[in-house]
N, C-alpha and C. Protein backbone atom coordinates (compact mmCIF):
# COMPACT_ATOMS: atom_id res chain seq x y z
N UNK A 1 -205.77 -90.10 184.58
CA UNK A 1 -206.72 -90.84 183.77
C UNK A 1 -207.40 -91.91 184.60
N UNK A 2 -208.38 -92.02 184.24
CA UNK A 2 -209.05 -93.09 185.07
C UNK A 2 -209.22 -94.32 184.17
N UNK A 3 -209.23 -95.24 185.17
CA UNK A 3 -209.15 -96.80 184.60
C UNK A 3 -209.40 -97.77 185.50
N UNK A 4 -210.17 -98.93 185.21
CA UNK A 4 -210.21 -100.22 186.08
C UNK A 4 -211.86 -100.75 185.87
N UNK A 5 -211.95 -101.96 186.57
CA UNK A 5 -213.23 -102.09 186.14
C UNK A 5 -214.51 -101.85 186.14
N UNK A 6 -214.60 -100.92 187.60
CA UNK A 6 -215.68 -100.70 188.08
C UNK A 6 -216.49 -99.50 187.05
N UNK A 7 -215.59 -98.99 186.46
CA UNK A 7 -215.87 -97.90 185.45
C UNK A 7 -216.11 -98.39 183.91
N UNK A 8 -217.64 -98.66 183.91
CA UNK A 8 -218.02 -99.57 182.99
C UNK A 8 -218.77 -98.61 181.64
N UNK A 9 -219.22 -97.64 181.72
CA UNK A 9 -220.33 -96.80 181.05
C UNK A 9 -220.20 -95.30 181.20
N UNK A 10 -220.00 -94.66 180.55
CA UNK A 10 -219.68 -93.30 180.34
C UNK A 10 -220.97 -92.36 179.82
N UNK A 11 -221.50 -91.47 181.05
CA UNK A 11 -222.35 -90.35 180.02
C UNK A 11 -221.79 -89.31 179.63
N UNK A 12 -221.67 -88.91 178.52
CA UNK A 12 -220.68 -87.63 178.56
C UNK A 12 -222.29 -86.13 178.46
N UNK A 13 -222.08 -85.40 178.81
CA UNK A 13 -223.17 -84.69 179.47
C UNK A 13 -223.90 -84.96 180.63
N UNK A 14 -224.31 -86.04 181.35
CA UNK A 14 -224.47 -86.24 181.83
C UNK A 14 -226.38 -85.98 182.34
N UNK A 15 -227.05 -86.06 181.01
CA UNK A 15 -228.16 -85.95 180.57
C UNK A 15 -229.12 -87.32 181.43
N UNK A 16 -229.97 -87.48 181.85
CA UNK A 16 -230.65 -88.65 182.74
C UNK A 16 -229.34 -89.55 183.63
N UNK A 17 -228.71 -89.10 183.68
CA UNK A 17 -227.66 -89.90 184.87
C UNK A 17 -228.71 -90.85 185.86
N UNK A 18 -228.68 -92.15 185.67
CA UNK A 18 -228.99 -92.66 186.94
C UNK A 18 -228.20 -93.88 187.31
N UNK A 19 -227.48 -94.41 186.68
CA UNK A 19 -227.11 -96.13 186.71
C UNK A 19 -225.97 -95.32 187.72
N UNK A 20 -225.43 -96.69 188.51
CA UNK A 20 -224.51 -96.02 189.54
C UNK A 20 -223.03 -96.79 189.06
N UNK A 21 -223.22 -97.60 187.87
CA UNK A 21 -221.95 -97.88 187.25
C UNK A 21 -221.44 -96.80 186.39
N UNK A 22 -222.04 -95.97 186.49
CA UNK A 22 -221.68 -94.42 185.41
C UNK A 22 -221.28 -94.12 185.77
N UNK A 23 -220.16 -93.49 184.54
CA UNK A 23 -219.37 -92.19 184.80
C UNK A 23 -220.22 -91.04 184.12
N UNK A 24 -220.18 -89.85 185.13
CA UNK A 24 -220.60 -88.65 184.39
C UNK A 24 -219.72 -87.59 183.94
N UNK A 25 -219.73 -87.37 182.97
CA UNK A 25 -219.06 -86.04 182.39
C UNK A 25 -219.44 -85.00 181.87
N UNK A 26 -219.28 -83.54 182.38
CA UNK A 26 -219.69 -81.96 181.98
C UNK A 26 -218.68 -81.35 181.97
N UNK A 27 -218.77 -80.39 181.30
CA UNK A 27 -218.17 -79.30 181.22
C UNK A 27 -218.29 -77.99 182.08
N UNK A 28 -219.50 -78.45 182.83
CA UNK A 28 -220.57 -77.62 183.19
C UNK A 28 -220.42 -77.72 184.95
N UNK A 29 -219.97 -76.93 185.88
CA UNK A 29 -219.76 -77.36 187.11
C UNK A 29 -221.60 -77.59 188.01
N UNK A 30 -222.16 -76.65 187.12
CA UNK A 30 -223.81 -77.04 187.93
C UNK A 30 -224.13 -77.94 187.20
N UNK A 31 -224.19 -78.24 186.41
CA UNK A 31 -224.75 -79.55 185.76
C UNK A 31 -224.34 -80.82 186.71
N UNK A 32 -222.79 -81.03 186.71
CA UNK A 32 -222.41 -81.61 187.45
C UNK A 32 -222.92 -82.04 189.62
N UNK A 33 -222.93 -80.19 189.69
CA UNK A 33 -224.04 -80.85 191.14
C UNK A 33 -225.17 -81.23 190.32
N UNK A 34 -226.09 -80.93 189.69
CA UNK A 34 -227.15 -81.36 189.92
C UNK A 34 -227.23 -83.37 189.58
N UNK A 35 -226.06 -83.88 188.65
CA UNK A 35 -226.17 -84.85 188.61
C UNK A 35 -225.62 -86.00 189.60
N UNK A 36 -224.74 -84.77 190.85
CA UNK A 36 -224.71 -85.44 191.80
C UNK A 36 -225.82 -85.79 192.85
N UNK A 37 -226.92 -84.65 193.21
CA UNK A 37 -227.79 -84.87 193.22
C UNK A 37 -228.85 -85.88 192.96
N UNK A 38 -228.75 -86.33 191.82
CA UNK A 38 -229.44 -87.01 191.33
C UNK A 38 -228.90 -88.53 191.64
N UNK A 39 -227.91 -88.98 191.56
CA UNK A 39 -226.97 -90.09 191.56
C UNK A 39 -225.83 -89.55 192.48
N UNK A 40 -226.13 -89.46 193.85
CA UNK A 40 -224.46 -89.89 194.80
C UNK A 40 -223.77 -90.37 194.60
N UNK A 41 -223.60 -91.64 194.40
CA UNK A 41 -222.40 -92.51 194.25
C UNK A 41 -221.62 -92.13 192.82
N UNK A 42 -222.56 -91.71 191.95
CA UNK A 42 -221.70 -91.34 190.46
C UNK A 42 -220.43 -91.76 190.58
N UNK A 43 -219.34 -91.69 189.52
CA UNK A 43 -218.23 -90.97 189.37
C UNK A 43 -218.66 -89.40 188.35
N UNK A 44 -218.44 -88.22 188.98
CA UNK A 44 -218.30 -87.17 188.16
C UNK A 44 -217.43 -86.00 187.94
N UNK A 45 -216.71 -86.30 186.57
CA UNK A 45 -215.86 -85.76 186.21
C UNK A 45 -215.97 -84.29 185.23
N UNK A 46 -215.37 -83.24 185.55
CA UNK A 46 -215.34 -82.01 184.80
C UNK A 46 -214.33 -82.36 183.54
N UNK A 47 -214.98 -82.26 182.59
CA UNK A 47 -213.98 -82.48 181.34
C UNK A 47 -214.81 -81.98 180.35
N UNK A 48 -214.30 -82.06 179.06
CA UNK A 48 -214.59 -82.06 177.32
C UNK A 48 -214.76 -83.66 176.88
N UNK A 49 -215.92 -83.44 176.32
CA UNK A 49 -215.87 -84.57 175.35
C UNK A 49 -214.27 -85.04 174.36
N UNK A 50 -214.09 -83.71 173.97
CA UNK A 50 -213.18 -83.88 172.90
C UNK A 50 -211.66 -84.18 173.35
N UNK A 51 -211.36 -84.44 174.69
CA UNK A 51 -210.28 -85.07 175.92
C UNK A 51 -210.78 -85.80 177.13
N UNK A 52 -211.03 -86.88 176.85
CA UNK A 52 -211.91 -87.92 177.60
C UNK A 52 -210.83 -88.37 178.67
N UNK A 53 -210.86 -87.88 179.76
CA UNK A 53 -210.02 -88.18 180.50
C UNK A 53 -210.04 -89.71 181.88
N UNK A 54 -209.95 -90.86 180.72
CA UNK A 54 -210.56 -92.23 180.88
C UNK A 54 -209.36 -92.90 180.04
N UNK A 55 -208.93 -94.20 180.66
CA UNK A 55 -207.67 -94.93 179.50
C UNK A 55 -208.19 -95.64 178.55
N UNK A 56 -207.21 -95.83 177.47
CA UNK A 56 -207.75 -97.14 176.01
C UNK A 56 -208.60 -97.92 176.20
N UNK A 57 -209.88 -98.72 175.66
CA UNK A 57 -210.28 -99.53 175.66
C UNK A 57 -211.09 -99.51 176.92
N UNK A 58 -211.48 -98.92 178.01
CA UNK A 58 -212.08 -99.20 179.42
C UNK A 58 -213.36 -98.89 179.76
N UNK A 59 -213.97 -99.02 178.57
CA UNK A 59 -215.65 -98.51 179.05
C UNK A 59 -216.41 -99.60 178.09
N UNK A 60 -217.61 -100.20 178.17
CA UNK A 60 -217.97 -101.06 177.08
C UNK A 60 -219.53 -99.98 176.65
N UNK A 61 -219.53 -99.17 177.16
CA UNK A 61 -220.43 -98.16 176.30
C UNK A 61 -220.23 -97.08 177.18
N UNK A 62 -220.67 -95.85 175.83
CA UNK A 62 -220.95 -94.67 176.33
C UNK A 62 -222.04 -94.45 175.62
N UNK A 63 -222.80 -93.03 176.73
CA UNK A 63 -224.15 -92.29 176.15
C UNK A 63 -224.05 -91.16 176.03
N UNK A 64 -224.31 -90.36 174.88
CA UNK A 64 -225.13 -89.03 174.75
C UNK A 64 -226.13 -88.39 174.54
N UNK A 65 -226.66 -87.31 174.91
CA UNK A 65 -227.94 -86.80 174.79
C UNK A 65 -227.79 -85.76 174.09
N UNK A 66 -227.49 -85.37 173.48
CA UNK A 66 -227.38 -84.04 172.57
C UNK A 66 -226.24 -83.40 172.99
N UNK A 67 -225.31 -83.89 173.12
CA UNK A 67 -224.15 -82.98 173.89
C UNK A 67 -223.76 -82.81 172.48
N UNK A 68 -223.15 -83.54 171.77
CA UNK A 68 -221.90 -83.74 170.92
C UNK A 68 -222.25 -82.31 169.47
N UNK A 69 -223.31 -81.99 169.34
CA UNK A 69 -223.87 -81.23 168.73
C UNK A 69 -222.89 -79.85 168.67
N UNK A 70 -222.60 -79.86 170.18
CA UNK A 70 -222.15 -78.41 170.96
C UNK A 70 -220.60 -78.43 171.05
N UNK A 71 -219.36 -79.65 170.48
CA UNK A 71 -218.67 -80.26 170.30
C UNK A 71 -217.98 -80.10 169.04
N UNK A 72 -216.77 -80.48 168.88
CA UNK A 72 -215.67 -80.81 167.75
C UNK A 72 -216.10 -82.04 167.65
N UNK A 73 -217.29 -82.30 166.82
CA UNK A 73 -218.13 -83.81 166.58
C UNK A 73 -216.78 -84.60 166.16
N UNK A 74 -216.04 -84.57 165.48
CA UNK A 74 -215.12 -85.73 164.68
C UNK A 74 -213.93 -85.95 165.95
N UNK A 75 -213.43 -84.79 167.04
CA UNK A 75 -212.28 -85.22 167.76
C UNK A 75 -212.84 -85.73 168.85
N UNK A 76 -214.64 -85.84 169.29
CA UNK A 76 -215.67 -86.16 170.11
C UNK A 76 -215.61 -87.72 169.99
N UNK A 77 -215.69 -88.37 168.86
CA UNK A 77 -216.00 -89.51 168.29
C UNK A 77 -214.86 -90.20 168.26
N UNK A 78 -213.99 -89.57 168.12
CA UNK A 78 -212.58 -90.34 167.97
C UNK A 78 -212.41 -90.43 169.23
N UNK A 79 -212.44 -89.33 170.46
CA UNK A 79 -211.72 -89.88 172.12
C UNK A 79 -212.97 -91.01 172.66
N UNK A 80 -214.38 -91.14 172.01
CA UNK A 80 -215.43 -92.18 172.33
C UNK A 80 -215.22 -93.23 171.58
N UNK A 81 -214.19 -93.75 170.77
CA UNK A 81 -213.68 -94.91 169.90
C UNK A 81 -212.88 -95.26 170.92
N UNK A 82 -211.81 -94.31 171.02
CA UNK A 82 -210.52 -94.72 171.61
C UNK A 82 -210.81 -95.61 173.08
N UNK A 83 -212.16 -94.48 173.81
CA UNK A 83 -212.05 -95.27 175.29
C UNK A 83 -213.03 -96.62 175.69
N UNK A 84 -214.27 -96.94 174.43
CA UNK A 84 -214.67 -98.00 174.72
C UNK A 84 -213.77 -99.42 174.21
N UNK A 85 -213.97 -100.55 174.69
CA UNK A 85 -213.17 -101.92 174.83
C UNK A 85 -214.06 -102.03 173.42
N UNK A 86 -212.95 -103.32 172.56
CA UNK A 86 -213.52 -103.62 171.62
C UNK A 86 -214.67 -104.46 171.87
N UNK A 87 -215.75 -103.93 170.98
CA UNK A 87 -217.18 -104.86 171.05
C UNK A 87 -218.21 -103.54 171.70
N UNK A 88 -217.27 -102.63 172.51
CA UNK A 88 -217.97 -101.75 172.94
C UNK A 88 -219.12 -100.69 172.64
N UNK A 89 -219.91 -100.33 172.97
CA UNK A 89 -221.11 -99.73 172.00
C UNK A 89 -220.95 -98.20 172.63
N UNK A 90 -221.59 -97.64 171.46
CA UNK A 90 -221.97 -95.52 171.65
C UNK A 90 -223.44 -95.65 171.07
N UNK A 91 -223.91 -94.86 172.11
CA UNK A 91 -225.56 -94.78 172.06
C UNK A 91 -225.52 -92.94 172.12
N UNK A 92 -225.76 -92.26 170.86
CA UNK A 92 -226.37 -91.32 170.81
C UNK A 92 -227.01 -90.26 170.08
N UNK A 93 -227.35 -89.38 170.70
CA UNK A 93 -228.11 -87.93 170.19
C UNK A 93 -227.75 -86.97 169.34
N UNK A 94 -228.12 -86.67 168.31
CA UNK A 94 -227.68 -85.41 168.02
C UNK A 94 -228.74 -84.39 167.51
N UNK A 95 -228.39 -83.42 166.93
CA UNK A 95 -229.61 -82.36 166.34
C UNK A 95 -229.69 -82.93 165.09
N UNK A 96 -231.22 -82.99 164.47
CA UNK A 96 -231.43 -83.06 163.49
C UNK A 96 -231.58 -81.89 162.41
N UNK A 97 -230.97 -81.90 161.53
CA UNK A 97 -230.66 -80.90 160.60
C UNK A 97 -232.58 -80.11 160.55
N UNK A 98 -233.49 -80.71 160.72
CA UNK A 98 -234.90 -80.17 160.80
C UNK A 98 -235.17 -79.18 161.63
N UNK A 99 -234.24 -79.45 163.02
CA UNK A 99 -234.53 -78.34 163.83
C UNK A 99 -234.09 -76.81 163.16
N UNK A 100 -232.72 -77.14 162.94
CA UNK A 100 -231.90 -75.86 161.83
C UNK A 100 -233.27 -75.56 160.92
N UNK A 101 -233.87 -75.96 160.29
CA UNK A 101 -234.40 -75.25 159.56
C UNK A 101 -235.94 -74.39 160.34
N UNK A 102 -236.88 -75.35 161.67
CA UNK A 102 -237.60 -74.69 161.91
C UNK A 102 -237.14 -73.44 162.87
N UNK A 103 -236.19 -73.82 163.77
CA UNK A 103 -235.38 -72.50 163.90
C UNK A 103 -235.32 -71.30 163.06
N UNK A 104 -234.18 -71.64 162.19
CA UNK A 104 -234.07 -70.47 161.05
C UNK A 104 -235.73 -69.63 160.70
N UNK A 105 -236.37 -70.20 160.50
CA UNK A 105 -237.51 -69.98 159.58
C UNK A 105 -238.21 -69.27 161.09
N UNK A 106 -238.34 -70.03 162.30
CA UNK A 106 -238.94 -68.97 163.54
C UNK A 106 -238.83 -67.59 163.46
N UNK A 107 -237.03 -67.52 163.42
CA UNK A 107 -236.34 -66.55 163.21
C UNK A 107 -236.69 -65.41 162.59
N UNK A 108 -236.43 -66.02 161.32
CA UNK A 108 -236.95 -65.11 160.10
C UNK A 108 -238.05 -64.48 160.09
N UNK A 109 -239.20 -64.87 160.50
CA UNK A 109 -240.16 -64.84 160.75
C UNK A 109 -240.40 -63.67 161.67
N UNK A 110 -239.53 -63.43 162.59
CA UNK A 110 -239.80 -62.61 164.20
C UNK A 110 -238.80 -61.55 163.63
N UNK A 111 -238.03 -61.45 162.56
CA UNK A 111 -237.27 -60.48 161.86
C UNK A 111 -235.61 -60.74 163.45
N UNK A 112 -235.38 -62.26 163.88
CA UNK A 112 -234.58 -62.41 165.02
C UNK A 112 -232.99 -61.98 163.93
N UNK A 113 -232.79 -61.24 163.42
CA UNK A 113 -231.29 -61.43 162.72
C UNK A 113 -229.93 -61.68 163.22
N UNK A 114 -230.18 -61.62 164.24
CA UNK A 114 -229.04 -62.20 165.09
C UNK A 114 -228.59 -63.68 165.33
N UNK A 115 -230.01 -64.34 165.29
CA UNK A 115 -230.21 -65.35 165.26
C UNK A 115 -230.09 -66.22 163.78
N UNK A 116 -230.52 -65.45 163.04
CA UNK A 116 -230.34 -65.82 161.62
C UNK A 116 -228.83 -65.88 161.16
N UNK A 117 -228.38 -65.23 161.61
CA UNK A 117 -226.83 -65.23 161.76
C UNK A 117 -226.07 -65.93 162.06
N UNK A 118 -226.60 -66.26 162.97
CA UNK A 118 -226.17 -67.20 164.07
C UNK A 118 -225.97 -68.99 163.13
N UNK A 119 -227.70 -69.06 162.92
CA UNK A 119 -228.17 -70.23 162.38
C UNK A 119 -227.64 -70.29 160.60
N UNK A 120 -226.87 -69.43 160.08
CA UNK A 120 -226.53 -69.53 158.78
C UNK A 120 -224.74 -70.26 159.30
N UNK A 121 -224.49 -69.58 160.08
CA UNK A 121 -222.88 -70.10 160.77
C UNK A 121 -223.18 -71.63 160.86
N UNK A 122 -224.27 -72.28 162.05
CA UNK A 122 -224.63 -73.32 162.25
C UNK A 122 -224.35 -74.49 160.94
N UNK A 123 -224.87 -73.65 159.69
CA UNK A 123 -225.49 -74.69 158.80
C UNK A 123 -224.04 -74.85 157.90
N UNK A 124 -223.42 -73.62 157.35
CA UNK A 124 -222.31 -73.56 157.28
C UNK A 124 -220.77 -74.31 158.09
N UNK A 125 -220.92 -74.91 159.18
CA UNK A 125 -220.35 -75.88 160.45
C UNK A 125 -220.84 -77.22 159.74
N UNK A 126 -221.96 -77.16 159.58
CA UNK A 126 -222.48 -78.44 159.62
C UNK A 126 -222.14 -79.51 158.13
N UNK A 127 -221.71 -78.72 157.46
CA UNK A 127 -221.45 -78.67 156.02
C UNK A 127 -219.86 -79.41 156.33
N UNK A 128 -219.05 -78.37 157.07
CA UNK A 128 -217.30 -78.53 157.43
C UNK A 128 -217.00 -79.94 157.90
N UNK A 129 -218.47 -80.11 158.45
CA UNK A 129 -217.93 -81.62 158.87
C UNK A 129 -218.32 -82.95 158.32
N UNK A 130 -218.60 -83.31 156.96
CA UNK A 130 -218.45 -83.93 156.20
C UNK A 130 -216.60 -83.73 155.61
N UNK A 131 -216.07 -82.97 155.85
CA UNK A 131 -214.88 -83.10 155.77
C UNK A 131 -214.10 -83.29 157.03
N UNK A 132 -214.84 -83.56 158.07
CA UNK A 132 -213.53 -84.01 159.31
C UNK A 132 -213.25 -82.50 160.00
N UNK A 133 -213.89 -81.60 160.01
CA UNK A 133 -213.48 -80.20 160.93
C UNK A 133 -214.59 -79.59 160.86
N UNK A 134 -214.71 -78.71 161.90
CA UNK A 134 -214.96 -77.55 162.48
C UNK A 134 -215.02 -76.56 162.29
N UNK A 135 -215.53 -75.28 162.46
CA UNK A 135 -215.40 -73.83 162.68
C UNK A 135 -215.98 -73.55 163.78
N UNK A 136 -215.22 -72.62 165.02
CA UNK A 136 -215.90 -72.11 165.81
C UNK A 136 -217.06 -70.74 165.23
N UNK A 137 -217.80 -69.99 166.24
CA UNK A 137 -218.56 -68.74 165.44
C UNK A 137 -217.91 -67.68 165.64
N UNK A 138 -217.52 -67.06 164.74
CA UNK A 138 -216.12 -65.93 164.42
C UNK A 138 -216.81 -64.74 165.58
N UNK A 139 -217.80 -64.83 165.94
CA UNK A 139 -218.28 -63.25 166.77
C UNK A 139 -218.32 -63.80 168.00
N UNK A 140 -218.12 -64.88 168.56
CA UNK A 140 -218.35 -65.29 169.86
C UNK A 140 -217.16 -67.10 170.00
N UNK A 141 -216.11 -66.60 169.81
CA UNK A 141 -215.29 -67.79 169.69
C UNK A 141 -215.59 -69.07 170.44
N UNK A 142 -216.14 -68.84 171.71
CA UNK A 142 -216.15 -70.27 172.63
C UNK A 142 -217.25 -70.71 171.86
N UNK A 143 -217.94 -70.46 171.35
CA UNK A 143 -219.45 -71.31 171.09
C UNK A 143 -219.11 -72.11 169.30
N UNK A 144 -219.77 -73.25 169.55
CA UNK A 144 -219.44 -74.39 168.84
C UNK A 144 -221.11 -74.77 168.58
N UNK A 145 -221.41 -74.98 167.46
CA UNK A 145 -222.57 -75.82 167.29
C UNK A 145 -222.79 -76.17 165.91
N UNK A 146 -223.23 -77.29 165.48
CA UNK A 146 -223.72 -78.15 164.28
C UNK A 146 -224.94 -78.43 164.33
N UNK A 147 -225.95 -79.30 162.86
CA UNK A 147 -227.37 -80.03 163.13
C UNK A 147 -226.23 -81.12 162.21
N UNK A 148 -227.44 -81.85 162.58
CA UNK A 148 -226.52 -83.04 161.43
C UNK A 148 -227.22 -84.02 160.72
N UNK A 149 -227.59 -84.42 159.27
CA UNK A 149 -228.21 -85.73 158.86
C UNK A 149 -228.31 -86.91 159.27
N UNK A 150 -229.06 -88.19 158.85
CA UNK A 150 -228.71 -89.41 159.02
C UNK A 150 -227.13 -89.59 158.42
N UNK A 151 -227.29 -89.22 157.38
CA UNK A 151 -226.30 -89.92 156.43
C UNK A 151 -224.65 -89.29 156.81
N UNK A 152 -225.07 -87.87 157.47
CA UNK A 152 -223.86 -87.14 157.99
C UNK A 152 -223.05 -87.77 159.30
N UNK A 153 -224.20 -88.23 160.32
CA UNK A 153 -223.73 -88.71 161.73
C UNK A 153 -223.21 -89.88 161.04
N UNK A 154 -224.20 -91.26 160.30
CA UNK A 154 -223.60 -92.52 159.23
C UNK A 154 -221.68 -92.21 159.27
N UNK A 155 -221.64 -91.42 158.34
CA UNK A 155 -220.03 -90.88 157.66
C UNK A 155 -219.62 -90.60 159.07
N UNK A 156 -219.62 -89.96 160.30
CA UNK A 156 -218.46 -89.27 160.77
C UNK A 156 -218.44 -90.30 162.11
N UNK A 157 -219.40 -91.19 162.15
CA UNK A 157 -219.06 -92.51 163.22
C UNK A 157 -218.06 -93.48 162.43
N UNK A 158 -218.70 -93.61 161.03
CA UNK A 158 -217.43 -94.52 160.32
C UNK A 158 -216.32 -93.93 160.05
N UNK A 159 -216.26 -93.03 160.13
CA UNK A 159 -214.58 -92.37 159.43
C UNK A 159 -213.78 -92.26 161.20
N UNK A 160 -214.72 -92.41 161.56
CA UNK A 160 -213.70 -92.70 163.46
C UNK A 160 -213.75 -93.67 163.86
N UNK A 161 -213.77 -95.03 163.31
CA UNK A 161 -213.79 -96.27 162.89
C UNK A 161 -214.90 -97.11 163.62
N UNK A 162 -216.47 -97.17 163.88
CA UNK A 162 -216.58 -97.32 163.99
C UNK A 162 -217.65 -98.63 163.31
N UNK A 163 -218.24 -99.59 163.55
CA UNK A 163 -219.02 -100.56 162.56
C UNK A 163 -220.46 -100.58 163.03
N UNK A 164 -221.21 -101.20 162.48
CA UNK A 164 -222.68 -101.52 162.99
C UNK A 164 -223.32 -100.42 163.48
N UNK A 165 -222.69 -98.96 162.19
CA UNK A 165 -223.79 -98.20 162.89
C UNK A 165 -225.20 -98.30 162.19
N UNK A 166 -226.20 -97.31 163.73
CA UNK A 166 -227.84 -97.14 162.77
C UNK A 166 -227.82 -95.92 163.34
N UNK A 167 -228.81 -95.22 162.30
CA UNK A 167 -229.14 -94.20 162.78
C UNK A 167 -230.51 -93.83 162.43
N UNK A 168 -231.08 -93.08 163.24
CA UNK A 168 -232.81 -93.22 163.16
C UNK A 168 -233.21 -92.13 163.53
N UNK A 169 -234.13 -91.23 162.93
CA UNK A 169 -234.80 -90.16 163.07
C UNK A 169 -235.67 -89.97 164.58
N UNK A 170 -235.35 -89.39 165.54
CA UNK A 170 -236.25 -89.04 166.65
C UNK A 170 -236.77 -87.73 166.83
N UNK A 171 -237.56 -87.16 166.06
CA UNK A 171 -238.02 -85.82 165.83
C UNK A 171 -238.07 -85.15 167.76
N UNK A 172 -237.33 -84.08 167.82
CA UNK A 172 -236.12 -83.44 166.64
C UNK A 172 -235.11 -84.22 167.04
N UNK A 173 -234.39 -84.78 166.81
CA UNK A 173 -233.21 -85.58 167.40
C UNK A 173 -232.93 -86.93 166.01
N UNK A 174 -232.12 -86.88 166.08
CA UNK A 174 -231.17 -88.18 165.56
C UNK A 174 -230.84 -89.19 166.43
N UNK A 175 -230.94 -90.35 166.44
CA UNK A 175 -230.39 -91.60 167.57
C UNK A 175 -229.13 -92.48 166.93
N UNK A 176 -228.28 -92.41 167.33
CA UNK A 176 -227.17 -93.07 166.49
C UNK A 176 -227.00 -94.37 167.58
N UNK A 177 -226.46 -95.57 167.05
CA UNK A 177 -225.84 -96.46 167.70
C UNK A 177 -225.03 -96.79 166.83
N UNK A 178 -223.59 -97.45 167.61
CA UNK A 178 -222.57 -97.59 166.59
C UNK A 178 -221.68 -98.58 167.74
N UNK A 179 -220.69 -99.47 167.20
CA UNK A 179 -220.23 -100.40 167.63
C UNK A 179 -218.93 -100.39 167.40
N UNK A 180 -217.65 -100.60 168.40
CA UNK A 180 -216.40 -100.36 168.45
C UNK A 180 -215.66 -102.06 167.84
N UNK A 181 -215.50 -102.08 166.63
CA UNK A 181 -214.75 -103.57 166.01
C UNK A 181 -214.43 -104.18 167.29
N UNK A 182 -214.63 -105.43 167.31
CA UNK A 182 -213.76 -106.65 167.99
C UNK A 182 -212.28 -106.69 167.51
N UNK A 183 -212.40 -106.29 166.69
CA UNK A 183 -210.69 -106.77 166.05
C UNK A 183 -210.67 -106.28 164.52
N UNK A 184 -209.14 -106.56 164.28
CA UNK A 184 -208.82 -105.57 163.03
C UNK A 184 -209.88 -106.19 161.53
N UNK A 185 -210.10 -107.57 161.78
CA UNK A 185 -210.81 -108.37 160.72
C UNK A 185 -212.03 -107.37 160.29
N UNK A 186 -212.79 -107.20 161.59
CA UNK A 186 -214.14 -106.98 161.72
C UNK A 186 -214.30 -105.68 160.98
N UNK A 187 -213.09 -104.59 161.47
CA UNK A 187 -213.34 -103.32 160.80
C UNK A 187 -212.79 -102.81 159.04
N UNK A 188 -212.11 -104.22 158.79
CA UNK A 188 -212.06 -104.40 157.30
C UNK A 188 -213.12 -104.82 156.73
N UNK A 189 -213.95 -105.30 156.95
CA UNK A 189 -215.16 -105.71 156.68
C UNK A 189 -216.61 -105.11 156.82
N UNK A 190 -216.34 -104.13 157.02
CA UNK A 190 -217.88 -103.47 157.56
C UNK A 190 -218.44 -102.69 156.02
């Protein structure tokens, strides 16, 4: 696990990497060169969002760019609670439930049924997690994907305790910011 101070800010995807106090994280081993590439000095680490391999409390923000979408959003949010310091902030992305629909409707449209398939699973996921879980897609197990509301990302930053969230429409995209309590007071109170 990594820990100490120099490791201040976490991207998990590793989407515009440039600050050289970042940590980068993929899943993705080319992603990863290319964001070495981009940023030498990085720290970049091969991991999952959903096992943040970083100790308690040791980051005072992390960023995403649409990763978490592609993710176990609720066990995503919980290892990005766990590793920022209290006061610590999460700045991010997700799909907006709008895209799901101009998708679908492309789809439909081009007679894509595979895709329609695909995107009925999506919406069906996206639903599961207003209750705290998941479904992978039963015809292709590794693949994971959600869209998600304001009011949906709202619920599943607070139910992983987080306070002071906003969330704001960025066509197509969602922008969440959300804030890790100072202390136990703060998160009784939100």
């Amino acid at each position: 696990m990594l820990a100490g101070q120099a490791l201040r800010e976490l991207n998990v995807g590793c989407a515009g990497l440039q600050a050289l106090d970042r940590i980068g994280l993929n899943i993705d081993f080319d992603e990863l060169r290319r964001s070495r590439a981009a940023v030498p000095d990085a720290v970049l680490i091969c991991g999952k969002a959903e096992a943040l391999p970083i100790a308690d409390n040791a980051l005072r923000c992390v960023y995403s760019t649409v990763t978490l979408p592609y993710t176990n959003i609720p066990q995503a949010l919980r290892e990005i609670w766990r590793v920022l310091a209290p006061g610590g902030t999460a700045h991010l992305r997700f799909h907006d439930w709008w895209m799901w629909r101009e998708r679908t409707w492309r789809s439909l449209r081009r007679g894509n049924w595979k895709d329609v398939t695909f995107q009925a699973y999506t919406l069906l996921n996206s639903q599961f997690l207003w209750f705290g879980t998941v479904m992978r897609f039963p015809l292709r197990r590794s693949r994971l994907e959600s869209y998600q509301s304001p009011e949906l990302v709202r619920h599943l930053l607070q139910r992983a305790g987080f306070g002071d969230v906003v969330v704001k429409r960025d066509h197509p995209h969602l922008r969440a910011f959300a804030a890790k309590p100072c202390s136990i007071f703060e998160l009784s109170h939100r």
